[in-house]
Protein backbone atom coordinates (compact mmCIF):
# COMPACT_ATOMS: atom_id res chain seq x y z
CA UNK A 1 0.00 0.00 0.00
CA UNK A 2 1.28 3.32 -0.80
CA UNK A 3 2.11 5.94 1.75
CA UNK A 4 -0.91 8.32 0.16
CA UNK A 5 -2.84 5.80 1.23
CA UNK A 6 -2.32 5.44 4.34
CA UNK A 7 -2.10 8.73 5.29
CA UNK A 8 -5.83 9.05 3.77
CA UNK A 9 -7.22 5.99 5.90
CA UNK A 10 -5.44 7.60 8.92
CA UNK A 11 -7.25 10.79 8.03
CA UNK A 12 -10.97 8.55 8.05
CA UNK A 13 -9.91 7.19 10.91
CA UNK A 14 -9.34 10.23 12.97
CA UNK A 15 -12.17 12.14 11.16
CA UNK A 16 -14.94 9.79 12.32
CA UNK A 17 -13.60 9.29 15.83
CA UNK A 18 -14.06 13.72 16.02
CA UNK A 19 -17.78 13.18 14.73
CA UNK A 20 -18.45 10.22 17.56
CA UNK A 21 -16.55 12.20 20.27
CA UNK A 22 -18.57 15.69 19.43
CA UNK A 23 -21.85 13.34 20.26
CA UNK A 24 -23.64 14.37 23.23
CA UNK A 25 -22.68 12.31 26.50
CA UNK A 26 -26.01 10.59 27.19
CA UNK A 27 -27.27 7.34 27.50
CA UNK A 28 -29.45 6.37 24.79
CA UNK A 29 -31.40 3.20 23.57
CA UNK A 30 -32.48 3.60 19.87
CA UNK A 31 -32.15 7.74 19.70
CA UNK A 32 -34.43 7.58 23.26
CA UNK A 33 -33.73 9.87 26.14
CA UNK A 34 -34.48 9.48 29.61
CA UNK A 35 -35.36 12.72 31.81
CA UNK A 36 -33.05 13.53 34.78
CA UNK A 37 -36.47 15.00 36.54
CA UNK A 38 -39.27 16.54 36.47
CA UNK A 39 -41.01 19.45 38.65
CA UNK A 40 -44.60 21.14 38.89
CA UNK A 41 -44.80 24.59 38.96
CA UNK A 42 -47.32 25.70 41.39
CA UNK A 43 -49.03 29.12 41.12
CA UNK A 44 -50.92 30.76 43.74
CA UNK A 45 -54.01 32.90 41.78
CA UNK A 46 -57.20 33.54 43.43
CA UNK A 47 -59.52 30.71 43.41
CA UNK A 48 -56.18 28.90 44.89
CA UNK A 49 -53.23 27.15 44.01
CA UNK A 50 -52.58 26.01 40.80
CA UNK A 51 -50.02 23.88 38.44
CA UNK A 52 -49.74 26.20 36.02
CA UNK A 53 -46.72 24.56 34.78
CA UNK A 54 -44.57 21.34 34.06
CA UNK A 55 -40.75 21.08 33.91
CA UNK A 56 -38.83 18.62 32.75
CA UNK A 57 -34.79 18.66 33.93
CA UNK A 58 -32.55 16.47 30.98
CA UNK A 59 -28.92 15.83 30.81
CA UNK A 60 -27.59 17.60 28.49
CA UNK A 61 -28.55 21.41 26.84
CA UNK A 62 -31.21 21.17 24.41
CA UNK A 63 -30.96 22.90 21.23
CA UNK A 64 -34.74 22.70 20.16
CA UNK A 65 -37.86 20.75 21.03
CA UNK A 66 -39.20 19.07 17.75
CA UNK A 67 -42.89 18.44 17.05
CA UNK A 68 -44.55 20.48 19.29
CA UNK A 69 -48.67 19.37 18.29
CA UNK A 70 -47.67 15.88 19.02
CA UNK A 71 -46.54 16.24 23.43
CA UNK A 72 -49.46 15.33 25.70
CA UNK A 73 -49.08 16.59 29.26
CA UNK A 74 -51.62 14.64 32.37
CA UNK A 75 -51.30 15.65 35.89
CA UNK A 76 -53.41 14.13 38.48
CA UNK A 77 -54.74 11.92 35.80
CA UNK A 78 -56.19 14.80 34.15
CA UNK A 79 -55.33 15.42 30.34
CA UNK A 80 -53.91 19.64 29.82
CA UNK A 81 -54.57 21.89 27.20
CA UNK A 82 -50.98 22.70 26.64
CA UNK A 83 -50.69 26.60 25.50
CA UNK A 84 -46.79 26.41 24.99
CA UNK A 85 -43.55 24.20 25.03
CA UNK A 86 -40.35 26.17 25.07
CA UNK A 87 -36.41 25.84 26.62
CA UNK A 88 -36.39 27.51 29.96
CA UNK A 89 -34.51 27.68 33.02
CA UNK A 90 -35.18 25.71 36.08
CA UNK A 91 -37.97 28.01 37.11
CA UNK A 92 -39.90 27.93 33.89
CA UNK A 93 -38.63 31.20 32.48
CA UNK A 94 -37.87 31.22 28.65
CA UNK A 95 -34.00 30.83 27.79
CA UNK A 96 -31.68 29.32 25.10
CA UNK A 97 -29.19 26.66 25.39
CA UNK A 98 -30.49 25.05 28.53
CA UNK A 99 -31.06 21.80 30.40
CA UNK A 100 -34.94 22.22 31.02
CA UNK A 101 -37.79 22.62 28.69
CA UNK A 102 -41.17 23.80 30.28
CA UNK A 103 -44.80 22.74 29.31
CA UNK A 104 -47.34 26.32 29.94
CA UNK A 105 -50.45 24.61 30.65
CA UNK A 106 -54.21 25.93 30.67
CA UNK A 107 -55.74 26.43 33.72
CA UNK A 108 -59.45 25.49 34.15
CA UNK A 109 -62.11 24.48 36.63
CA UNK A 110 -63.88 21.43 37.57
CA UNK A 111 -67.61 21.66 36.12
CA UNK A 112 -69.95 23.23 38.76
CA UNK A 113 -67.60 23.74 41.05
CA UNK A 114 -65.45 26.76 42.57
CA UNK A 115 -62.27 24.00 42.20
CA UNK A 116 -59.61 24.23 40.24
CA UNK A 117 -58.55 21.28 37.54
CA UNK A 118 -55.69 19.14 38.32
CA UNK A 119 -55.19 21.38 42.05
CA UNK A 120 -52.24 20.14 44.41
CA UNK A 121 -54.53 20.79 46.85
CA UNK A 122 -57.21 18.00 48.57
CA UNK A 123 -60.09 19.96 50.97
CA UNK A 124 -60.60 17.87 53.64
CA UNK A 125 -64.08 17.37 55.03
CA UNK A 126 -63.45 15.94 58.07
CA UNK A 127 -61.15 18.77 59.71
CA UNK A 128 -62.44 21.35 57.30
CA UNK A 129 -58.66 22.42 55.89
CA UNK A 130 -57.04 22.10 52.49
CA UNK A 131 -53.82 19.85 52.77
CA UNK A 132 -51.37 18.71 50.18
CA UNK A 133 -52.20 15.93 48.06
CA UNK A 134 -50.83 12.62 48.75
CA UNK A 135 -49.35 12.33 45.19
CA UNK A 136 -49.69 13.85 42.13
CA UNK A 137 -48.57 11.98 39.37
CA UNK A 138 -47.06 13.56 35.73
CA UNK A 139 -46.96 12.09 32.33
CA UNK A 140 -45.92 13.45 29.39
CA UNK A 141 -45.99 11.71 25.89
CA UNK A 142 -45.04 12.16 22.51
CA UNK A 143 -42.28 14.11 21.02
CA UNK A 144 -38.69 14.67 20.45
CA UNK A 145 -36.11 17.28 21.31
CA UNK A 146 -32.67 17.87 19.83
CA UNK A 147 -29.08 17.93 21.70
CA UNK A 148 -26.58 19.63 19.04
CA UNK A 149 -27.13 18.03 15.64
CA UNK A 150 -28.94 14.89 16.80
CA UNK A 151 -32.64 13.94 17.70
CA UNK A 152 -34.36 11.68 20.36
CA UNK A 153 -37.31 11.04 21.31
CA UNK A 154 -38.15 11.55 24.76
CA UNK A 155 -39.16 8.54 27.13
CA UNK A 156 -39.77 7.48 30.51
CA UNK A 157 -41.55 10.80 32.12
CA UNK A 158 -44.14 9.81 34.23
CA UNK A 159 -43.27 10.61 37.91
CA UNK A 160 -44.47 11.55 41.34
CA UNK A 161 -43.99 15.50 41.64
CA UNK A 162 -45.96 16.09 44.65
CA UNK A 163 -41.88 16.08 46.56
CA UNK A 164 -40.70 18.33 43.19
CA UNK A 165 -42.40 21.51 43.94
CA UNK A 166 -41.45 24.87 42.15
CA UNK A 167 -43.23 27.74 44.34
CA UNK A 168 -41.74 31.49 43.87
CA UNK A 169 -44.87 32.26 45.58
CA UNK A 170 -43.65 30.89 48.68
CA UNK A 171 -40.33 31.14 48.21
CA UNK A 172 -40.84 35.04 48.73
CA UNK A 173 -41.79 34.42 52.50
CA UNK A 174 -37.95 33.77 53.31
CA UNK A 175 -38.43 34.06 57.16
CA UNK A 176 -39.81 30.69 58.90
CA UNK A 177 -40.56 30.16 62.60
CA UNK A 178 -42.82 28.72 64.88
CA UNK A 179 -43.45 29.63 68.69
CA UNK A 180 -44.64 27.57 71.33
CA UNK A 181 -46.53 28.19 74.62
CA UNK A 182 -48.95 27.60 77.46
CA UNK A 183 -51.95 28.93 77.59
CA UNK A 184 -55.35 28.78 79.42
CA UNK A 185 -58.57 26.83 77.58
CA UNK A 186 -60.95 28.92 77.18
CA UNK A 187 -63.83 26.41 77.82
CA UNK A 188 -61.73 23.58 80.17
CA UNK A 189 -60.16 26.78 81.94
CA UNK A 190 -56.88 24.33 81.87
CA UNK A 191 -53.56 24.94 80.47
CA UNK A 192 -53.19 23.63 76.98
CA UNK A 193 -49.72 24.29 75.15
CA UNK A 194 -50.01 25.68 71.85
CA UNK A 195 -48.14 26.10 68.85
CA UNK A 196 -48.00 28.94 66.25
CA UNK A 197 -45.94 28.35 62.87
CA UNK A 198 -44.86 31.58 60.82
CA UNK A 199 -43.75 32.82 57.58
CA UNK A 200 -43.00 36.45 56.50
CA UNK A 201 -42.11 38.52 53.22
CA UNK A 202 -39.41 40.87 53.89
CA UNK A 203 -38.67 43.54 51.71
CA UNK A 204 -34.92 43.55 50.17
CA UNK A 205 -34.09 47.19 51.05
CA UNK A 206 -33.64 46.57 55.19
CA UNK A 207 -31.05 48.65 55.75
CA UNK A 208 -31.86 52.07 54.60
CA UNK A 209 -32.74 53.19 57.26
CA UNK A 210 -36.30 53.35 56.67
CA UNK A 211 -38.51 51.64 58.83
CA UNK A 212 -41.38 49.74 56.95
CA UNK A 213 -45.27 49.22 57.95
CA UNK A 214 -46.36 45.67 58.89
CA UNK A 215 -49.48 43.98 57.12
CA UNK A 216 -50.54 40.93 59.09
CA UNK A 217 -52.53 38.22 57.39
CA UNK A 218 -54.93 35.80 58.92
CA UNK A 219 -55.78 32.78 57.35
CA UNK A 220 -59.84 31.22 57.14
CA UNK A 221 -60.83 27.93 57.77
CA UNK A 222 -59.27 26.01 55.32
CA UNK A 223 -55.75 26.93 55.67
CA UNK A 224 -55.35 26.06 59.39
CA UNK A 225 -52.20 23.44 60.20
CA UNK A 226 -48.65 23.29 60.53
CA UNK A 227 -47.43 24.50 57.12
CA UNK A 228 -47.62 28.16 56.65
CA UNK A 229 -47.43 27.66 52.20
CA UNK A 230 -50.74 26.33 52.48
CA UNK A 231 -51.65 29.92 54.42
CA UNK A 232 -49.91 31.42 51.49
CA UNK A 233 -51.55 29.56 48.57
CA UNK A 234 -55.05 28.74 49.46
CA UNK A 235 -56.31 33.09 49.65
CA UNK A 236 -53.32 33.78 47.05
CA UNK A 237 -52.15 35.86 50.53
CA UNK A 238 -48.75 36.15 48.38
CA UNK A 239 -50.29 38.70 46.18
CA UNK A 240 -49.62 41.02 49.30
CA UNK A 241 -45.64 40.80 48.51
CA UNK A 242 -46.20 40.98 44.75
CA UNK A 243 -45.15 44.59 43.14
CA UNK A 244 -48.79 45.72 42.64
CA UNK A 245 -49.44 45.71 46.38
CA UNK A 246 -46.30 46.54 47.58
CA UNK A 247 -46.02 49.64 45.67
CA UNK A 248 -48.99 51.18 47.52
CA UNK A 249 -46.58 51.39 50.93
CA UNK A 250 -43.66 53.51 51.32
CA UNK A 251 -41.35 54.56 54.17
CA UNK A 252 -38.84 57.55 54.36
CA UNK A 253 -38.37 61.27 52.96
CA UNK A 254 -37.80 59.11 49.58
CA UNK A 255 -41.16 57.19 49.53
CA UNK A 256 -38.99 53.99 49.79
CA UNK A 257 -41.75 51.11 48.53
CA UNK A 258 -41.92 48.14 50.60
CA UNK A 259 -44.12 46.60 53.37
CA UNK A 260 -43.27 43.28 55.91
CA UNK A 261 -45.87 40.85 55.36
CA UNK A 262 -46.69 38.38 58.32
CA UNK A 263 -48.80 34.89 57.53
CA UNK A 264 -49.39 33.75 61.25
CA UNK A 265 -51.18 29.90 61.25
CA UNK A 266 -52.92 28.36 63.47
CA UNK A 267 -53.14 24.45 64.22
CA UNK A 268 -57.07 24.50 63.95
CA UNK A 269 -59.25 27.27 63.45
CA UNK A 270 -59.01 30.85 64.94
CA UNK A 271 -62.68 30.17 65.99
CA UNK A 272 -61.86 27.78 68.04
CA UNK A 273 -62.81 28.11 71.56
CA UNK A 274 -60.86 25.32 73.27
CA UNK A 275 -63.01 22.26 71.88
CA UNK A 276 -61.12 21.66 68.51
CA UNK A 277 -64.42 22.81 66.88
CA UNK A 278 -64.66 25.70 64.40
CA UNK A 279 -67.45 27.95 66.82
CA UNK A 280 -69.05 30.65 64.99
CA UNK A 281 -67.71 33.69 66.16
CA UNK A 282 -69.92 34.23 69.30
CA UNK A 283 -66.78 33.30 71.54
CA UNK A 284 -63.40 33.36 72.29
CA UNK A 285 -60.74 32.12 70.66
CA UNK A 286 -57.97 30.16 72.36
CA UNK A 287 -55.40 31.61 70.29
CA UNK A 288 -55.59 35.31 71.19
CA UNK A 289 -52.93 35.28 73.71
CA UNK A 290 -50.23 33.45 71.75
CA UNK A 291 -51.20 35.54 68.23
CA UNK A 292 -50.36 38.56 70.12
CA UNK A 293 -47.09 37.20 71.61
CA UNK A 294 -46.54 35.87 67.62
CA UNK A 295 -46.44 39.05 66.49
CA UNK A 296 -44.57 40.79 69.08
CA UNK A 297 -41.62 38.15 69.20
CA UNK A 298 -41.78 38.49 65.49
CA UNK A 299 -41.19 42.39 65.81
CA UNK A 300 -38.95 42.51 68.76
CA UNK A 301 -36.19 40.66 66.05
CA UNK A 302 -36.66 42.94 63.46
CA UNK A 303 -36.00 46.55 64.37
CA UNK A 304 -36.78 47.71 60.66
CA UNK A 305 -40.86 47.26 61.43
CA UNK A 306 -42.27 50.22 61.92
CA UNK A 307 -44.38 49.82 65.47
CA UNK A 308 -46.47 52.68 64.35
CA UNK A 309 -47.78 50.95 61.32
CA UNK A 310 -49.01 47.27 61.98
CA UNK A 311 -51.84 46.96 59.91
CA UNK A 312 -53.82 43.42 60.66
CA UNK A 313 -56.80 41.68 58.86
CA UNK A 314 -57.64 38.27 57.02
CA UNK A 315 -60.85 36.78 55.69
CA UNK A 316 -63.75 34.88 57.12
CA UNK A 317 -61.83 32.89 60.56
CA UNK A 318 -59.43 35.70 60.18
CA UNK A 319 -61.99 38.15 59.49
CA UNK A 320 -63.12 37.10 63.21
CA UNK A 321 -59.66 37.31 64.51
CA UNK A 322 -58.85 40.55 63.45
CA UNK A 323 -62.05 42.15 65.06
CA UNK A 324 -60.86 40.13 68.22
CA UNK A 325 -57.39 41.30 68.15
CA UNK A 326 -58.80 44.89 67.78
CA UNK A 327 -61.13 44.35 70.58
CA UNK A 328 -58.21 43.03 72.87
CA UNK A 329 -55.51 44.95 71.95
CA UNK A 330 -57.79 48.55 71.02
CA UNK A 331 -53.77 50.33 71.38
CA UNK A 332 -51.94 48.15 69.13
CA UNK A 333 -52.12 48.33 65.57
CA UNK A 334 -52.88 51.36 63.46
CA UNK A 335 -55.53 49.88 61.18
CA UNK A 336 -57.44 47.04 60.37
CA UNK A 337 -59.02 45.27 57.26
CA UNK A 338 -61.55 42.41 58.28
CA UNK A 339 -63.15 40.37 55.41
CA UNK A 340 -66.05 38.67 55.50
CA UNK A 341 -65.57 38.43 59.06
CA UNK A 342 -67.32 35.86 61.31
CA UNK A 343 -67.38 37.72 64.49
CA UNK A 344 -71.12 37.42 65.53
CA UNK A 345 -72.92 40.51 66.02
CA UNK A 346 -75.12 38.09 68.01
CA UNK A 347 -74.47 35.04 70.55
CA UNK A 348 -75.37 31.72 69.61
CA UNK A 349 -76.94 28.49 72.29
CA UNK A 350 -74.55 26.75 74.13
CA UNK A 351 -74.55 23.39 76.05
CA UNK A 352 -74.05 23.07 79.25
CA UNK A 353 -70.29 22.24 78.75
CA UNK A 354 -69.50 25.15 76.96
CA UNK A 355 -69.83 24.18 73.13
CA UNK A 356 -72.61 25.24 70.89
CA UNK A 357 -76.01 23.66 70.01
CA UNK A 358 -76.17 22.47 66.10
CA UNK A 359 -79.29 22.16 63.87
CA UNK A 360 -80.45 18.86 62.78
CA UNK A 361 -80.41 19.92 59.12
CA UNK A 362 -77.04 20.04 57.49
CA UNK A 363 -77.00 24.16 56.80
CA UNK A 364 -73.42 25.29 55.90
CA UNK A 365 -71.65 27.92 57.61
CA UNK A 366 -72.83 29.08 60.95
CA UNK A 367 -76.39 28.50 59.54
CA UNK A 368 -75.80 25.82 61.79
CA UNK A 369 -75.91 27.19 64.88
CA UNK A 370 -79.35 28.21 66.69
CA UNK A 371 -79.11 32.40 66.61
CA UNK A 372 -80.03 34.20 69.91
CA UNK A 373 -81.35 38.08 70.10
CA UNK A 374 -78.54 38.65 72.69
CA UNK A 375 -75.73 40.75 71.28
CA UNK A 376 -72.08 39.60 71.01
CA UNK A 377 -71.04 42.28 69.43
CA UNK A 378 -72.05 44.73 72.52
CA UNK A 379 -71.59 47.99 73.04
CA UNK A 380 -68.89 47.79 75.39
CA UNK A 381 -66.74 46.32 72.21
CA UNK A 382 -67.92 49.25 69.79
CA UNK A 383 -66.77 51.62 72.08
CA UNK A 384 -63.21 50.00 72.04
CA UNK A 385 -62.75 50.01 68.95
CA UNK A 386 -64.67 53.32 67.16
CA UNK A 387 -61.38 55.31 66.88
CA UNK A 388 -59.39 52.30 65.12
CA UNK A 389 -58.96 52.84 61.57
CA UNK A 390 -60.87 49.50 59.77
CA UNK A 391 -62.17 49.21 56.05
CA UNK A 392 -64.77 45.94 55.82
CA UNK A 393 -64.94 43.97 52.62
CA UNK A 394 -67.89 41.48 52.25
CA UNK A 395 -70.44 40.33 49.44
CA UNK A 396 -74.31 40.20 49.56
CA UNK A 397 -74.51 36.97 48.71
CA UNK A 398 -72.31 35.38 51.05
CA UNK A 399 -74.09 32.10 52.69
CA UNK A 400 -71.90 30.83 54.68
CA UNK A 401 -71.05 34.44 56.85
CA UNK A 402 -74.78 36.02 56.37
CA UNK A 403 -73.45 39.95 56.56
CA UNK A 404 -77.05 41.08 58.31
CA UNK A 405 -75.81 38.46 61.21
CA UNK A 406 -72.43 39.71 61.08
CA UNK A 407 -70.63 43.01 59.93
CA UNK A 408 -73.93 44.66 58.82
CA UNK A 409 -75.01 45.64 62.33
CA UNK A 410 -71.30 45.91 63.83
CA UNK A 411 -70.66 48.52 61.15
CA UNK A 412 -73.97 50.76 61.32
CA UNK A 413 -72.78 50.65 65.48
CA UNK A 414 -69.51 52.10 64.69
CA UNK A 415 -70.66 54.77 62.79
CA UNK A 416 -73.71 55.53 65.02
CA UNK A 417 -70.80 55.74 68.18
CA UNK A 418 -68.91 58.25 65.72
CA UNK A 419 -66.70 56.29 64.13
CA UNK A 420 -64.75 58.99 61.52
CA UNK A 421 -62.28 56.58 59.76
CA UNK A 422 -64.27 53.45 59.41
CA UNK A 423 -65.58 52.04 55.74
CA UNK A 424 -67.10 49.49 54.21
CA UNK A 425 -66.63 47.68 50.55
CA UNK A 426 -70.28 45.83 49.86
CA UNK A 427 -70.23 43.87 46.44
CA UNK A 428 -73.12 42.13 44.66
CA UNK A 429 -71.41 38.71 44.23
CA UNK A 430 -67.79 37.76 43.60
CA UNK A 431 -66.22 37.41 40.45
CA UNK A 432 -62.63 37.21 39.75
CA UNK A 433 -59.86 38.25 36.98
CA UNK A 434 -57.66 35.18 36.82
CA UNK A 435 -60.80 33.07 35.08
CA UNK A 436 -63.44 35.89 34.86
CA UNK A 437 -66.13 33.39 33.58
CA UNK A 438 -66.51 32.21 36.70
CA UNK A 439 -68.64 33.21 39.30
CA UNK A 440 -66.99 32.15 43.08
CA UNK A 441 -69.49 31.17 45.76
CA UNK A 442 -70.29 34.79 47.86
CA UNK A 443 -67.96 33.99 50.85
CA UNK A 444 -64.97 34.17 48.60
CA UNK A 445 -65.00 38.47 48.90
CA UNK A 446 -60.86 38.12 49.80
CA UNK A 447 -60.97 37.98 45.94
CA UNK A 448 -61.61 41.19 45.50
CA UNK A 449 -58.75 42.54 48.23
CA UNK A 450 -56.33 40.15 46.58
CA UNK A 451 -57.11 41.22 43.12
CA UNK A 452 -56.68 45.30 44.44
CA UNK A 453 -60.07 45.83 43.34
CA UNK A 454 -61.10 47.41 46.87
CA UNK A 455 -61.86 51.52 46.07
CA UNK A 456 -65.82 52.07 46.61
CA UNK A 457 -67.29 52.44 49.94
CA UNK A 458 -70.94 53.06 51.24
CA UNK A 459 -72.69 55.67 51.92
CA UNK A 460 -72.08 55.60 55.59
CA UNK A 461 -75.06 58.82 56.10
CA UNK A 462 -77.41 56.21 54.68
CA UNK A 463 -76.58 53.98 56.63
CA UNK A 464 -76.78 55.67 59.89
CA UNK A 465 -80.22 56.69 58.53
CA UNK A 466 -81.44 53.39 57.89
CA UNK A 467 -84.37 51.89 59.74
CA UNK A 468 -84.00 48.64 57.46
CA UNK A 469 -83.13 45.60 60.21
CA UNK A 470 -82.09 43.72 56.27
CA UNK A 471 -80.11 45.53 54.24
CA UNK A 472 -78.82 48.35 57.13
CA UNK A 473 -78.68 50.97 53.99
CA UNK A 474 -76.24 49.07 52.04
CA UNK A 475 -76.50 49.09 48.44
CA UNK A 476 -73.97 46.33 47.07
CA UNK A 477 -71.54 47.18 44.32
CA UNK A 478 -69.65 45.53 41.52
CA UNK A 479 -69.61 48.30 39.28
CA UNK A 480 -68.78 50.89 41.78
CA UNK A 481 -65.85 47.94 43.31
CA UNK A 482 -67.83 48.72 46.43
CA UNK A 483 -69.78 51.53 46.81
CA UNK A 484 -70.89 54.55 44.80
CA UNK A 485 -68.66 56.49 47.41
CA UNK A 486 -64.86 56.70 48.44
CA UNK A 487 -63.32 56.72 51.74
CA UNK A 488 -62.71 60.33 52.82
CA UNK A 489 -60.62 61.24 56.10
CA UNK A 490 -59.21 64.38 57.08
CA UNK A 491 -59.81 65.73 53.76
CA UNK A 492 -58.06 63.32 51.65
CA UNK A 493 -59.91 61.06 49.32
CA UNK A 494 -58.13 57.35 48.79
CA UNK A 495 -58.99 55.76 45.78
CA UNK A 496 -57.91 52.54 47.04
CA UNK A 497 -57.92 50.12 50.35
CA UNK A 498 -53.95 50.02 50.39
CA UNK A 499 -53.55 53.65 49.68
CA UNK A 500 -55.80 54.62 52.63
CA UNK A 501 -53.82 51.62 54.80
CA UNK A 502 -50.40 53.05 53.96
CA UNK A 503 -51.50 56.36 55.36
CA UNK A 504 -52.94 54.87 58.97
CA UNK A 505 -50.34 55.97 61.64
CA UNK A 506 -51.30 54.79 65.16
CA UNK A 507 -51.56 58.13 67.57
């Protein structure tokens, strides 16, 4: 063989050895690829949390994804509308040249209900709380991707996700803790010990010198237990450290933006009275003392709280708790925002050992319980808490908190004691922005607070005129997001619930 020769076959040699060596380092049956891992993306909107997203992890950078119609995406053994597929980074942002490719999925409800498709979350019926699902279970079929030059198709991704949780919702709320104490029963009159668990959104600019107001969140009934994300998710509570919301609060000679927010949970219900139960807001709650301690341990290790500017509210159970703190603690925070708040206006029957009597008919809500004509809501407690700053939110057509059994009275009180900075937000219904087709059951008015759509108030003249034991002089309003009026104090007019709340400064 001549030497041109082989110096040519050399040449092959090495030249096809480059090719194979430039091949992506993965291992492969018949052009298939196996996923690394995969992660749901869970979104926190306002009907409640939501997988809004799948991601898959691979080994190697992809350089497209190939065939697009043909990928079908099931979680929770529900098929998805899938309204994208594109490269991202591990949080499901769009990037090139990376390791993960993320499925955008449709979000939709389940027929003739107020659920949510697919939802990581399970509502209990025996304890009356939302908990994580067990498992939750991804497949994805169909498709190829490419890696350089070469194709494969994609196999093997079906997998348990409920342990592969992507949540920049929750991630926000950086500061965990928990506190622990005893504490008397409020029905047993013995000492129980309790526990609290935390989280809290802290703004990024601590240092500057500019103290920042405090908004305090309350959970309702479904998001008691011992994992404060579920506090977070099930009222979307993070909207309150989302831009929109935080913009509305500002510290300092440079109008610094920025506000704490404080998600406080409780093991059971903030209605409860001692018995485990969830009362009806005709009592009191076992959890005052420790809430109160919560939030002062939580302040006393952050000197960049403002002290002067705790604002504290919730909806429904902590709709309840909030007019309870207020009514405890009259001193203590600068303003409050209850929503559809379940503190009674009247007491409800009792057994003899301290718990309440129940209908025999199944009636949700406190519908329940068997309504007495003496007042919980007495005087004694208006008078406490008249000079508080407090903006209501509630719907007409709430059935579970009935407003004319609830805030209806309380408020017409307040303003008949001379209440000056008090206001009220009365809708028709409640309807959302995140799936505006739908139409949420009444009690779900936190919407509307969570959404920033909080600017009318009522006409609080008419209703100090009102002779109407049903309607107190409220006229509910969508249109108005409200009211046909707005909240006037000290000659300012606030367009808005968290521009009025940013300007509450306790005397």
């Amino acid at each position: 063989m001549k030497k041109e020769q082989i110096f040519f076959i050399i040449l092959l040699i090495l030249s096809v050895f480059t090719v194979y060596s430039n091949e992506p380092s993965i291992k492969t049956k018949n052009r298939q690829i196996e996923p690394k891992d995969i992660y749901m993306f869970i979104e926190g909107i306002e009907g409640g949390p939501v997988v809004s997203k799948i991601i898959v992890e691979f080994p190697e950078k992809i350089t497209s994804i190939e065939q697009k119609h043909s990928w079908k995406v099931t979680t929770a053994g529900i098929e998805r509308k899938i309204r994208d597929i594109y490269i991202s980074d591990k949080k499901g942002k769009k990037v090139s040249g990376s390791e993960f490719i993320t499925f955008d999925l449709e979000i939709s409800t389940i027929k003739n209900s107020f659920s949510y498709s697919a939802s990581p979350f399970k509502y209990n019926t025996k304890i009356l709380m939302n908990q994580w699902v067990s498992n939750y279970i991804v497949d994805i079929k169909g498709g190829n991707i490419k890696i350089g030059s070469n194709t494969f198709f994609v196999s093997g991704l079906t997998k348990d996700t409920i342990n592969n949780r992507i949540v920049p919702d929750t991630e926000m709320f950086n500061f965990r803790d928990s506190i622990s104490g005893d504490y008397i029963n409020p029905i047993t009159q013995k000492t129980d010990t309790l526990k609290l668990h935390l989280a809290a959104y802290e703004p990024a600019q601590l240092k500057s010198g500019n103290k920042k107001p405090l908004i305090i969140w309350l959970h309702g009934q479904g998001e008691g237990g011992t994992d404060p994300d579920i506090a977070i998710l099930g009222n979307e509570a993070a909207a309150l450290a989302r831009p929109e919301i935080q913009s509305y609060f500002t510290s300092g000679s440079n109008k610094e933006k920025g506000a704490f927010v404080l998600i406080v949970q409780s093991p059971t219900y903030w209605m409860d009275e001692g018995d485990g139960t969830n009362g009806n807001g005709s009592g009191v709650s076992r959890y005052t003392q420790i809430l109160m301690k919560a939030i002062q341990d939580y302040i006393a290790v952050n000197p960049y709280v403002d002290k002067n500017r705790i604002y504290i509210g919730g909806d429904s159970n902590g709709g309840y708790m909030t007019i309870n703190m207020i009514i405890e603690y009259p001193t203590y925070f600068a303003a409050a925002y209850p929503i559809c708040e379940a503190y009674s206006y009247y007491e409800y029957e009792k057994n003899p050992n301290g718990t309440y009597k129940r209908r025999t008919e199944n009636l949700p809500g406190t519908s329940n319980f068997i309504l007495t004509d003496k007042l919980w809501f007495t005087p004694e407690k208006i008078e406490k808490i008249k000079n508080i700053p407090i903006w209501f939110i509630n719907a007409a057509n709430d059935p579970i908190v009935i407003p004319k059994n609830f805030s209806l009275p309380a408020y017409r009180d307040l303003l008949k004691a001379g209440a000056k900075n008090a206001w009220y937000s009365y809708y028709e219904d409640v309807k959302g922005t995140d799936l505006p087709e739908l139409e949420y059951l009444g009690h779900f008015s936190w919407i509307y607070v969570l959404n920033n759509k909080v600017g009318g108030v009522q006409d609080t003249q008419r209703i100090i005129n009102s002779k109407d034991k049903e309607t107190f002089g409220f006229i509910p309003s969508n249109n108005g997001n409200g009211g046909n009026k707005k909240a006037i104090f000290n000659g300012k007019e606030y367009s808005n619930l968290f521009a009025w709340m940013n300007e509450q400064v306790k005397e």
